[in-house]
Protein backbone atom coordinates (compact mmCIF):
# COMPACT_ATOMS: atom_id res chain seq x y z
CA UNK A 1 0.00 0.00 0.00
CA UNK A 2 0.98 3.12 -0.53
CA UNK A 3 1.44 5.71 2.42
CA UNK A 4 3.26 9.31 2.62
CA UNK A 5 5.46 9.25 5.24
CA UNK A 6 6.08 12.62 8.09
CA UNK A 7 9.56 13.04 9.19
CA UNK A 8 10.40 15.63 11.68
CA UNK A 9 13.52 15.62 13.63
CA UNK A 10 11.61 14.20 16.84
CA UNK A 11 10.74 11.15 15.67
CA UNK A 12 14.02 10.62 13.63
CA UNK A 13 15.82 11.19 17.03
CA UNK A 14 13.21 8.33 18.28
CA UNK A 15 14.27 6.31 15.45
CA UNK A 16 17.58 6.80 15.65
CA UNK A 17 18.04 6.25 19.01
CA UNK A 18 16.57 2.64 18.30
CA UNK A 19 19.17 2.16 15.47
CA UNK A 20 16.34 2.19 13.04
CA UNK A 21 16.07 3.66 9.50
CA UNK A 22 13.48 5.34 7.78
CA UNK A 23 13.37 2.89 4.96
CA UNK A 24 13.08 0.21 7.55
CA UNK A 25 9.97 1.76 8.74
CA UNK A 26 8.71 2.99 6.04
CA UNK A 27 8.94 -1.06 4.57
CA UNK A 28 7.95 -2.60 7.29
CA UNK A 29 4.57 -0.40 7.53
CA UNK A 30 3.70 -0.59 3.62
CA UNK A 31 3.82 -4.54 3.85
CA UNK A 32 2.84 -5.51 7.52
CA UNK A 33 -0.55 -5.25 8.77
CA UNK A 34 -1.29 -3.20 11.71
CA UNK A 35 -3.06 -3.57 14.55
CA UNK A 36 -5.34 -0.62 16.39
CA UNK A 37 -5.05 0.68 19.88
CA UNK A 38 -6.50 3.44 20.33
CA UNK A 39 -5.06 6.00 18.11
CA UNK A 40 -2.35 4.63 17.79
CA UNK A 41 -1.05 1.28 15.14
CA UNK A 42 1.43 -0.91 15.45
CA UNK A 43 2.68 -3.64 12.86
CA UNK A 44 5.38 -5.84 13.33
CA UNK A 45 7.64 -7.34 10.52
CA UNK A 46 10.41 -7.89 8.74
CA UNK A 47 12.51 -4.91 6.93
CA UNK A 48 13.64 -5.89 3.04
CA UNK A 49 17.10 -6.94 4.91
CA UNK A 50 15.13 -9.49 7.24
CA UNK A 51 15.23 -7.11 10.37
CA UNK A 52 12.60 -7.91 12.96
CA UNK A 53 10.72 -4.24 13.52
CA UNK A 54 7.90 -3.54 15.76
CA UNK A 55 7.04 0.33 14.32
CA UNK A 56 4.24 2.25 16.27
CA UNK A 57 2.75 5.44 14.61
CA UNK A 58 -0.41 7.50 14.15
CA UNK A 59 -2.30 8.36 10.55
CA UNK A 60 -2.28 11.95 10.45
CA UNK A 61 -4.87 11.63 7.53
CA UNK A 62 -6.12 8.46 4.99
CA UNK A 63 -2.35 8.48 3.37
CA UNK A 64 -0.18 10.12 5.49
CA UNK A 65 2.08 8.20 8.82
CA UNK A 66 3.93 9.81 11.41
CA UNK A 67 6.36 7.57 13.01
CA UNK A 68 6.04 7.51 16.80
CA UNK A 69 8.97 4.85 17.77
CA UNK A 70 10.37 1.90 16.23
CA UNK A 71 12.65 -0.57 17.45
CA UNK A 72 14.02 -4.55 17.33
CA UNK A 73 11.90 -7.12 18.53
């Protein structure tokens, strides 16, 4: 699925801190299905390198993802 991704140097640092890539994210969330809490998803899957993610971010709007964290699991 397609998705337009919100990067802002907060949740880079969050990223970052985690070791974690935007691609990575940004992969993992296009081909992983999410689950719901709240307002809040979170999808766990494998990156294109075979990377274990669990990424947990908010749709701003129908198309449009803002990372909140991401990290191994």
């Amino acid at each position: 699925m397609w998705f337009d991704f919100r990067w802002i140097d907060w949740n880079l640092s969050k990223i970052s801190n985690h070791d974690v890539e935007t691609d990575e994210c940004e992969w993992v969330v296009r081909r992983h299905g999410p689950r719901k809490s709240g307002a809040k998803h979170t999808v766990v899957g494998r990156t294109k390198s075979g990377r274990r993610l669990k990424v947990v971010y908010l749709m701003e709007d129908s198309i449009t993802v803002f990372v909140l964290t991401a990290h191994d699991v």
